[in-house]
N, C-alpha and C. Protein backbone atom coordinates (compact mmCIF):
# COMPACT_ATOMS: atom_id res chain seq x y z
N UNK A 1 -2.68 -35.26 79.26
CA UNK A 1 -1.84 -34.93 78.16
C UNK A 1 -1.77 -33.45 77.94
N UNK A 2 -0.99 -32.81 76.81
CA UNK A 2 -0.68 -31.68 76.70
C UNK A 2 -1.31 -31.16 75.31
N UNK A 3 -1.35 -29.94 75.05
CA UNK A 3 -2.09 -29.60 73.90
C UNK A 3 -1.03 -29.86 72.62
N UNK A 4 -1.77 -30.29 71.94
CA UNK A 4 -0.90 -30.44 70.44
C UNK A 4 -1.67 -29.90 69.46
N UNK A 5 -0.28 -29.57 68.77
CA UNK A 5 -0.61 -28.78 67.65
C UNK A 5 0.05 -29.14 66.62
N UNK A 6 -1.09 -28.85 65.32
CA UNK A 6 -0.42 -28.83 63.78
C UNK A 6 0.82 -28.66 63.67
N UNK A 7 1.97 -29.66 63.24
CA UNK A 7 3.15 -28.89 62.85
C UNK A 7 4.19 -28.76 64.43
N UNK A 8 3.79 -28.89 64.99
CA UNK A 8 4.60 -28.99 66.66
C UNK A 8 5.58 -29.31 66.55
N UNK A 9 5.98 -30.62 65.74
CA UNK A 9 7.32 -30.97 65.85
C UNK A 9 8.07 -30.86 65.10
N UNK A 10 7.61 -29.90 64.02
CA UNK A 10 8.34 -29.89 63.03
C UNK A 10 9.08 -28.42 63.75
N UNK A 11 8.48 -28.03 64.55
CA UNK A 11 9.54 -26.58 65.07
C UNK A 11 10.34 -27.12 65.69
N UNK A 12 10.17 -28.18 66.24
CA UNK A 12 10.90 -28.19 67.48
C UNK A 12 12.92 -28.31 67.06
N UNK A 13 13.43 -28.86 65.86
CA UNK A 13 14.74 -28.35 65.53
C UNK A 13 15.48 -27.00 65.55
N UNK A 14 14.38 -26.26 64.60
CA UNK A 14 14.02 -24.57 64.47
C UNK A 14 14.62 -24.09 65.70
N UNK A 15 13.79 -24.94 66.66
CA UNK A 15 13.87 -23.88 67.98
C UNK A 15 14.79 -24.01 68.67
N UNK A 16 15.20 -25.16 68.75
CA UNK A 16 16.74 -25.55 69.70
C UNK A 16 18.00 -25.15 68.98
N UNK A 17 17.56 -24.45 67.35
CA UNK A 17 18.96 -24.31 66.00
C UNK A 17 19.25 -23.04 66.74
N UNK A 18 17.79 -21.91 67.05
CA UNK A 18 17.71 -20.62 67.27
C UNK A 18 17.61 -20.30 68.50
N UNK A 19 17.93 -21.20 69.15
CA UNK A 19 18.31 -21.08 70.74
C UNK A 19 19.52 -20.25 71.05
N UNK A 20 19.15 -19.06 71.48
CA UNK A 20 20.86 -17.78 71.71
C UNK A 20 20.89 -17.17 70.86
N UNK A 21 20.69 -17.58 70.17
CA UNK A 21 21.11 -16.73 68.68
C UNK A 21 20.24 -15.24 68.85
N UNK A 22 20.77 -13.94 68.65
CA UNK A 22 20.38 -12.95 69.42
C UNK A 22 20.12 -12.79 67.33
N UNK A 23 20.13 -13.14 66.70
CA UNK A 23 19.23 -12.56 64.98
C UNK A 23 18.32 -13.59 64.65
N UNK A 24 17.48 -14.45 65.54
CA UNK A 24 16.77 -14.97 65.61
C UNK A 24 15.60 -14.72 66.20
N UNK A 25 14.74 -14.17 65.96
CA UNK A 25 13.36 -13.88 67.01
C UNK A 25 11.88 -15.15 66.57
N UNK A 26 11.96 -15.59 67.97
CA UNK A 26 10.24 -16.42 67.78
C UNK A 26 9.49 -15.44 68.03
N UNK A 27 8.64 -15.50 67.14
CA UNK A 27 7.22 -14.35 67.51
C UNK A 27 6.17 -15.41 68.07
N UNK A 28 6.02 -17.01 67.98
CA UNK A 28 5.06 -17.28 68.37
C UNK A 28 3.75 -16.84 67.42
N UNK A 29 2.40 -17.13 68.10
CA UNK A 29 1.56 -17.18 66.88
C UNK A 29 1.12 -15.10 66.74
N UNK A 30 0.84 -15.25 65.43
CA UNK A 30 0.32 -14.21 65.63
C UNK A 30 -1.06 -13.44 65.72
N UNK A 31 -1.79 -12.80 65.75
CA UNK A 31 -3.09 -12.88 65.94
C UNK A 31 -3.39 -11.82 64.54
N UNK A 32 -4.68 -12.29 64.41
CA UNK A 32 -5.20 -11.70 63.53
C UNK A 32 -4.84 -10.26 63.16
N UNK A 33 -5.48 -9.09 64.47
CA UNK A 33 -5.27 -7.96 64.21
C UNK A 33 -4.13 -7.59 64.28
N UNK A 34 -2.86 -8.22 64.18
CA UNK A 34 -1.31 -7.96 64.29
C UNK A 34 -0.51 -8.39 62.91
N UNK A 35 -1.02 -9.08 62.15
CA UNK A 35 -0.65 -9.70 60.95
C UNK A 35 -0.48 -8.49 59.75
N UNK A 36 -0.93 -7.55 59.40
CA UNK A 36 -0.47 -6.76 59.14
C UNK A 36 0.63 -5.75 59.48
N UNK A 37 0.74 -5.65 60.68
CA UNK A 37 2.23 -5.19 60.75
C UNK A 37 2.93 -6.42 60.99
N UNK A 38 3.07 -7.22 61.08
CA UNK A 38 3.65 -8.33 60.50
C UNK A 38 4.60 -8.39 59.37
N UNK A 39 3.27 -8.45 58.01
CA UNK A 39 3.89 -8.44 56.79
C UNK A 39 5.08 -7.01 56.67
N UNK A 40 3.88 -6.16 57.39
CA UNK A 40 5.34 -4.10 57.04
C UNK A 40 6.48 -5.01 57.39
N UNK A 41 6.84 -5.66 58.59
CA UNK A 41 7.94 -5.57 59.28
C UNK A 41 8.98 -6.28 58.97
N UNK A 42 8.47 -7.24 57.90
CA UNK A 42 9.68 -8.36 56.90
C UNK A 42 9.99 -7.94 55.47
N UNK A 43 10.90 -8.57 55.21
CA UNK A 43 11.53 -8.01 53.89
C UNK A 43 10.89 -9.09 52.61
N UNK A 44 11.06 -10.44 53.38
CA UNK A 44 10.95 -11.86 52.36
C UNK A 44 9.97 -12.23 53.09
N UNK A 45 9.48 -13.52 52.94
CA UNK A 45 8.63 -14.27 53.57
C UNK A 45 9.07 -15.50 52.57
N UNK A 46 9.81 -16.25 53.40
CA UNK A 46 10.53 -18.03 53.21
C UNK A 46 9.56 -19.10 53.33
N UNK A 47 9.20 -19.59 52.52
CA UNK A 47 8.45 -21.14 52.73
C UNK A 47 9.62 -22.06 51.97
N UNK A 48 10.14 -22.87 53.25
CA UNK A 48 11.11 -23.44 52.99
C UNK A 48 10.38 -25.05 53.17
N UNK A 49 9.35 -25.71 52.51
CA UNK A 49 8.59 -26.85 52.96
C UNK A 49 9.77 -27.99 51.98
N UNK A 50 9.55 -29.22 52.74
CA UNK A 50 10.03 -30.16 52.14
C UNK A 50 8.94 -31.40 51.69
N UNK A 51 7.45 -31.12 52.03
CA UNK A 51 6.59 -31.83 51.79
C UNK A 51 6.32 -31.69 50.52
N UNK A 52 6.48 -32.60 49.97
CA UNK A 52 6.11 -32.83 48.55
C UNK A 52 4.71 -33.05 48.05
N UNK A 53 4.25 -33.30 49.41
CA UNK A 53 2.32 -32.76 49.24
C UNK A 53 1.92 -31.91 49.84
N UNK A 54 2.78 -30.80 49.78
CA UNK A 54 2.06 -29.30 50.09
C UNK A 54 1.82 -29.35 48.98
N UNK A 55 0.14 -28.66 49.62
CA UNK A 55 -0.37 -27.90 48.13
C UNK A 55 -0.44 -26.26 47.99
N UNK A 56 -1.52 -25.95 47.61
CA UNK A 56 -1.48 -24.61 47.12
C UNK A 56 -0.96 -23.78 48.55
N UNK A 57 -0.46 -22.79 48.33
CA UNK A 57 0.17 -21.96 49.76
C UNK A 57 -0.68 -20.48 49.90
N UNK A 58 -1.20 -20.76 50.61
CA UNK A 58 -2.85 -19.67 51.24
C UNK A 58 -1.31 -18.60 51.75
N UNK A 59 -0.18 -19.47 52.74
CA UNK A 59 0.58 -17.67 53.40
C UNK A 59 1.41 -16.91 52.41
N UNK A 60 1.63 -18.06 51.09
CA UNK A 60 2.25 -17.11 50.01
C UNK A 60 1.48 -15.96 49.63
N UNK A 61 -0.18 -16.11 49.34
CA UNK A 61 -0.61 -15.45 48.89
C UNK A 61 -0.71 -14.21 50.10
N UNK A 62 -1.02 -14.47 51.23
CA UNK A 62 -1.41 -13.38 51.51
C UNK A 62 0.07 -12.30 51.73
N UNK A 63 1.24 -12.79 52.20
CA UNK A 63 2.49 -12.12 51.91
C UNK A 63 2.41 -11.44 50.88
N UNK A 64 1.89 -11.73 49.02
CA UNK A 64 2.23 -11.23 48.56
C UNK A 64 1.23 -9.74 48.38
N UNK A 65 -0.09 -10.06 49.30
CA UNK A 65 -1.06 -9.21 48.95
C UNK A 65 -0.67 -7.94 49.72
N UNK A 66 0.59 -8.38 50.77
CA UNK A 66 0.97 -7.35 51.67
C UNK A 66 2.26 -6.64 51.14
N UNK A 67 2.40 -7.02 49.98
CA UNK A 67 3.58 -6.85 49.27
C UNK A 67 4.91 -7.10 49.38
N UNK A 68 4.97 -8.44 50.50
CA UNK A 68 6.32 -8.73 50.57
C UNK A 68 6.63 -10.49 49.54
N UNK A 69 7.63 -9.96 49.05
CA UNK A 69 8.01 -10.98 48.23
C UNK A 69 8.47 -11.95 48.73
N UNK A 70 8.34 -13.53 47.90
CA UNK A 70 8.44 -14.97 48.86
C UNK A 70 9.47 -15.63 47.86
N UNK A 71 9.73 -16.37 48.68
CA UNK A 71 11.22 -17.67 48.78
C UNK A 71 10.57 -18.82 48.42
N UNK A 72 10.22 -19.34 48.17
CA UNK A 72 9.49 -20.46 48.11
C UNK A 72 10.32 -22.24 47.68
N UNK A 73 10.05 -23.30 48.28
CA UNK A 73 10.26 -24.28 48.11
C UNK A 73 10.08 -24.57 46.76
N UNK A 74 10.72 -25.26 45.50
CA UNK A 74 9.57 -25.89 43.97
C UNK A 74 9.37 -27.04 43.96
N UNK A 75 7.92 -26.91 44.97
CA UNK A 75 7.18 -28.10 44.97
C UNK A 75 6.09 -27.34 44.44
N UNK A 76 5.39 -28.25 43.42
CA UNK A 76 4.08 -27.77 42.79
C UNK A 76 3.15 -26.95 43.36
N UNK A 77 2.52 -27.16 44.97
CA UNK A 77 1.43 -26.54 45.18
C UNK A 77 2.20 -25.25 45.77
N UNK A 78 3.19 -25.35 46.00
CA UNK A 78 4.13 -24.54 47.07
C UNK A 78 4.81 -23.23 46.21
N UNK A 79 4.98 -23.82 44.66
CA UNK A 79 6.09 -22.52 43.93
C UNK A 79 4.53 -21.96 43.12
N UNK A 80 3.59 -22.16 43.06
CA UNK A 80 2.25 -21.71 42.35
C UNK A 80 2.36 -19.97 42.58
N UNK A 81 2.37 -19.52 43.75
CA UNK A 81 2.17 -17.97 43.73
C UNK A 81 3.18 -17.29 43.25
N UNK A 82 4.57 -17.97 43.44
CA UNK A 82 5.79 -17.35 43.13
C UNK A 82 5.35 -17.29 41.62
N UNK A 83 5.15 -18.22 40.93
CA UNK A 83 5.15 -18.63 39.21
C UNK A 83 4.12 -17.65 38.86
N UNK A 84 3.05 -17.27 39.30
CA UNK A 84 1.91 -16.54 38.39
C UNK A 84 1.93 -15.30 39.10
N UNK A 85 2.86 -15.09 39.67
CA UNK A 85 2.96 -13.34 40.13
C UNK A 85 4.54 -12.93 39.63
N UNK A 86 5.69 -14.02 39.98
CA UNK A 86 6.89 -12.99 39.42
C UNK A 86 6.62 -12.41 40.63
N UNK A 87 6.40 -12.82 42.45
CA UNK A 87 6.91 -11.93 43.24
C UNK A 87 7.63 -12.44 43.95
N UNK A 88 8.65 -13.46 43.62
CA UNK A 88 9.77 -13.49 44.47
C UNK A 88 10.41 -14.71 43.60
N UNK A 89 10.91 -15.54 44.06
CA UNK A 89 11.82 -16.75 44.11
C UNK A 89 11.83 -18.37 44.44
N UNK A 90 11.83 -19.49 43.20
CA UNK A 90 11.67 -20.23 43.94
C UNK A 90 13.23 -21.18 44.23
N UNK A 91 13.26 -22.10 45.18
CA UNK A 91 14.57 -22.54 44.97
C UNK A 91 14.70 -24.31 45.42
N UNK A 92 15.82 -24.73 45.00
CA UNK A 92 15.56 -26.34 44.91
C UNK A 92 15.32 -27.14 46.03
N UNK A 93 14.19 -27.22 46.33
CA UNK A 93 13.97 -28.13 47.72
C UNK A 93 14.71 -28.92 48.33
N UNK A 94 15.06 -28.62 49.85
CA UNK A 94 15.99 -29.23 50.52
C UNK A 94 17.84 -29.05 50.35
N UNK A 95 17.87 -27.67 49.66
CA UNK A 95 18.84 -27.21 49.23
C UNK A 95 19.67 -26.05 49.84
N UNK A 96 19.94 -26.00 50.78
CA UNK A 96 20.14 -24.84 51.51
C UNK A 96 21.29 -24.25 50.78
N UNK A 97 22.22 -24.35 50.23
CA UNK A 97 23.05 -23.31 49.27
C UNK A 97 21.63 -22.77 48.13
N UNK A 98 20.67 -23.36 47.28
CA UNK A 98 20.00 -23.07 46.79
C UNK A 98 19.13 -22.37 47.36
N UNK A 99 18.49 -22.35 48.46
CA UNK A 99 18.05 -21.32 49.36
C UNK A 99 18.52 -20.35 49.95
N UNK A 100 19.65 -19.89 50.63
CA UNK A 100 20.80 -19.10 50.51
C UNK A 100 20.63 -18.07 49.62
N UNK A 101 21.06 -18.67 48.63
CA UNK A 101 21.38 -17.63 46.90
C UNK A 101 20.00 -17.33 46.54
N UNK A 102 18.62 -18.16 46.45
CA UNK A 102 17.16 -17.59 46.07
C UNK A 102 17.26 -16.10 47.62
N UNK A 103 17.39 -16.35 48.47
CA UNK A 103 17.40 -15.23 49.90
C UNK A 103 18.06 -13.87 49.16
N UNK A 104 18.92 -14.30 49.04
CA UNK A 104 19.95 -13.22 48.78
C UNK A 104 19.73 -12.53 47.30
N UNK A 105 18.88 -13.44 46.19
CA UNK A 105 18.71 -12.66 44.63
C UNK A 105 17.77 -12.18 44.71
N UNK A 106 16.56 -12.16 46.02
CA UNK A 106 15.01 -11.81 45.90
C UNK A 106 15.35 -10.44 46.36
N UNK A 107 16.80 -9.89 47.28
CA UNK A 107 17.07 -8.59 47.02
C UNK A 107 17.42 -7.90 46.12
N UNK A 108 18.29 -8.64 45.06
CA UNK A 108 18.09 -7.90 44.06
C UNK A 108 17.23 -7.62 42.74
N UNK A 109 16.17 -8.37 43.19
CA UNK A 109 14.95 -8.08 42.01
C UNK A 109 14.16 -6.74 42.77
N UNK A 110 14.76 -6.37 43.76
CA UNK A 110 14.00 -4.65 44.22
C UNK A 110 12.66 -4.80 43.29
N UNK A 111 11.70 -5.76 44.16
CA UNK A 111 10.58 -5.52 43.84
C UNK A 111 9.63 -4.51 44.57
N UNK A 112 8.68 -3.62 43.67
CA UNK A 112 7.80 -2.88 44.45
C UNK A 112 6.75 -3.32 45.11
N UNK A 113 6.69 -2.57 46.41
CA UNK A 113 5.79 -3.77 47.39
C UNK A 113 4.43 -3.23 47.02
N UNK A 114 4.18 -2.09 46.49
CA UNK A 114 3.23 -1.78 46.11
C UNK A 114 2.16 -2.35 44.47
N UNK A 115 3.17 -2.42 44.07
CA UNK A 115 3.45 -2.90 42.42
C UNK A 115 2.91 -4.39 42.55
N UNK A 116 4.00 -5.19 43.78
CA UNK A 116 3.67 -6.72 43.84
C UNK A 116 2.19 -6.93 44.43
N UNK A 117 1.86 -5.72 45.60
CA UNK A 117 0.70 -6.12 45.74
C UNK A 117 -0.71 -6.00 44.94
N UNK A 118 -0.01 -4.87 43.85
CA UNK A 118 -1.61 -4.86 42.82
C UNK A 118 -1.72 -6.53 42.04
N UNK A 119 -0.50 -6.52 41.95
CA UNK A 119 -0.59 -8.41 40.87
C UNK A 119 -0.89 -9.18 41.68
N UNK A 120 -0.10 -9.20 43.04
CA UNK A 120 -1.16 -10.08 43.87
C UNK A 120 -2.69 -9.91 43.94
N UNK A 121 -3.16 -8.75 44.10
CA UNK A 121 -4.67 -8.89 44.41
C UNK A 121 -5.42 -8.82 43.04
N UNK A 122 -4.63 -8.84 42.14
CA UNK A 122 -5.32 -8.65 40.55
C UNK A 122 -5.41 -10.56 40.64
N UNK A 123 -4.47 -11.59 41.15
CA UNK A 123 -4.46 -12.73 40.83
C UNK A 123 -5.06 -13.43 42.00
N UNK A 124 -5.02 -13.14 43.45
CA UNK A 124 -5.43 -13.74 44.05
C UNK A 124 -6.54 -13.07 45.33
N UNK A 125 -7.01 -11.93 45.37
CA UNK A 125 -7.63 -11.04 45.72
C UNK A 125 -9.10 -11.69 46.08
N UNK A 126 -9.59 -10.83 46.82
CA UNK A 126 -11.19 -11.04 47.06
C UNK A 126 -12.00 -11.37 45.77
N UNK A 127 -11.67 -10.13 45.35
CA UNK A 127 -12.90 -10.07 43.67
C UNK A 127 -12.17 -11.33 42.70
N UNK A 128 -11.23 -11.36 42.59
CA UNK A 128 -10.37 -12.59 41.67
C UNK A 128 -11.14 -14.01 41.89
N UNK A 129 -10.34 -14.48 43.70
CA UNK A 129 -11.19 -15.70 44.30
C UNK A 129 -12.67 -15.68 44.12
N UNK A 130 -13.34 -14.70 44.99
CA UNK A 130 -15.02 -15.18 43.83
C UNK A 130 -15.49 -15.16 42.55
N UNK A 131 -15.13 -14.62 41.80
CA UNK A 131 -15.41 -14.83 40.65
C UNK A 131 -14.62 -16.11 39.68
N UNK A 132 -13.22 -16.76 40.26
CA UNK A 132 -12.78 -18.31 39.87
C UNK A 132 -13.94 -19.10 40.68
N UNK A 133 -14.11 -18.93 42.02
CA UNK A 133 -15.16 -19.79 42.37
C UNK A 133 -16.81 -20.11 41.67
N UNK A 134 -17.21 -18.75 41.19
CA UNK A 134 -18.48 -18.46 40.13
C UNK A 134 -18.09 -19.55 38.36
N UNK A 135 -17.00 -18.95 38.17
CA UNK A 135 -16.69 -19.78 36.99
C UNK A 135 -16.46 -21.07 37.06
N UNK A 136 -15.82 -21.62 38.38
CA UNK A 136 -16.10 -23.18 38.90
C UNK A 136 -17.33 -23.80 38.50
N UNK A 137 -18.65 -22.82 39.47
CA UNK A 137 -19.84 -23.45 39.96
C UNK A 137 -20.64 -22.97 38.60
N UNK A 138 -20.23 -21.95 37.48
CA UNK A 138 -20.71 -22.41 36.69
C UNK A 138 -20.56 -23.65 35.70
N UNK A 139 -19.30 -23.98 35.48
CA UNK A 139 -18.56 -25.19 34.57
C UNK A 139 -19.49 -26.31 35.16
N UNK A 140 -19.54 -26.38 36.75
CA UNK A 140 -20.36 -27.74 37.06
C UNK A 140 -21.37 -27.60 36.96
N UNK A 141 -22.58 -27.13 36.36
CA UNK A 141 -23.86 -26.18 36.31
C UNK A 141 -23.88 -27.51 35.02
N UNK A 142 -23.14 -26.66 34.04
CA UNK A 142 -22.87 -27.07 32.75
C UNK A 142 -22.91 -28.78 32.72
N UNK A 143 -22.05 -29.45 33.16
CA UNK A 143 -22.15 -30.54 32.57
C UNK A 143 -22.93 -31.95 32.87
């Protein structure tokens, strides 16, 4: 057999949509030490999920810590970073005119990527995450 992966087939439309298309680039995966110029090199960062049990979104956050503002699906675990930062957009799942127009208004909220990334790391940051995790493991201490 062949290697499989998380999510495999869910590209596989993606990839045959963006087949030719010369404003389409696959980057394939990216590696760790490259993920930062990554984030420099995009404007948005789209989570266009239709799973209604996505939960919390780990690549929203770190997009926003890089200061690029997100698109996001509004599914509960999925529109969470958009909602408590105000750094981008969410829009009606499975809606592509509604996705479209969220694409196109997250340019005009000219957010600062610098600006978005202090609220990101003020909300979801190193020091933020351990210390919600401390206040966790104290609450269960407690009862």
């Amino acid at each position: 057999g062949g290697l499989l992966l998380a999510g495999a087939s869910a590209l596989t439309d993606p990839r045959r949509a963006a087949q030719g298309d010369p404003r389409v680039v696959l980057l394939g995966r990216i590696s760790d030490d490259q993920i930062a110029d990554f984030y420099e090199s995009i404007d948005v960062f789209c989570v266009p999920s239709t799973n209604s049990f996505a939960a919390f979104g780990i690549v929203q956050a770190a997009a926003m810590l890089a200061g690029v503002p997100v698109v996001a699906a509004d599914l509960p675990g999925v529109r969470t970073v958009v909602q408590s930062t105000g750094g981008g957009l969410c829009f009606e799942t499975g809606d592509v005119r509604s996705l479209a127009d969220a694409l196109t208004q997250v340019r005009d909220l000219e957010l600062d990527r610098d600006s978005l990334a202090a609220v990101a790391t003020q909300r979801y940051g190193v020091a933020e995450s351990l210390n919600q995790y401390s206040l966790l493991l104290d609450d269960l201490d407690n009862r």
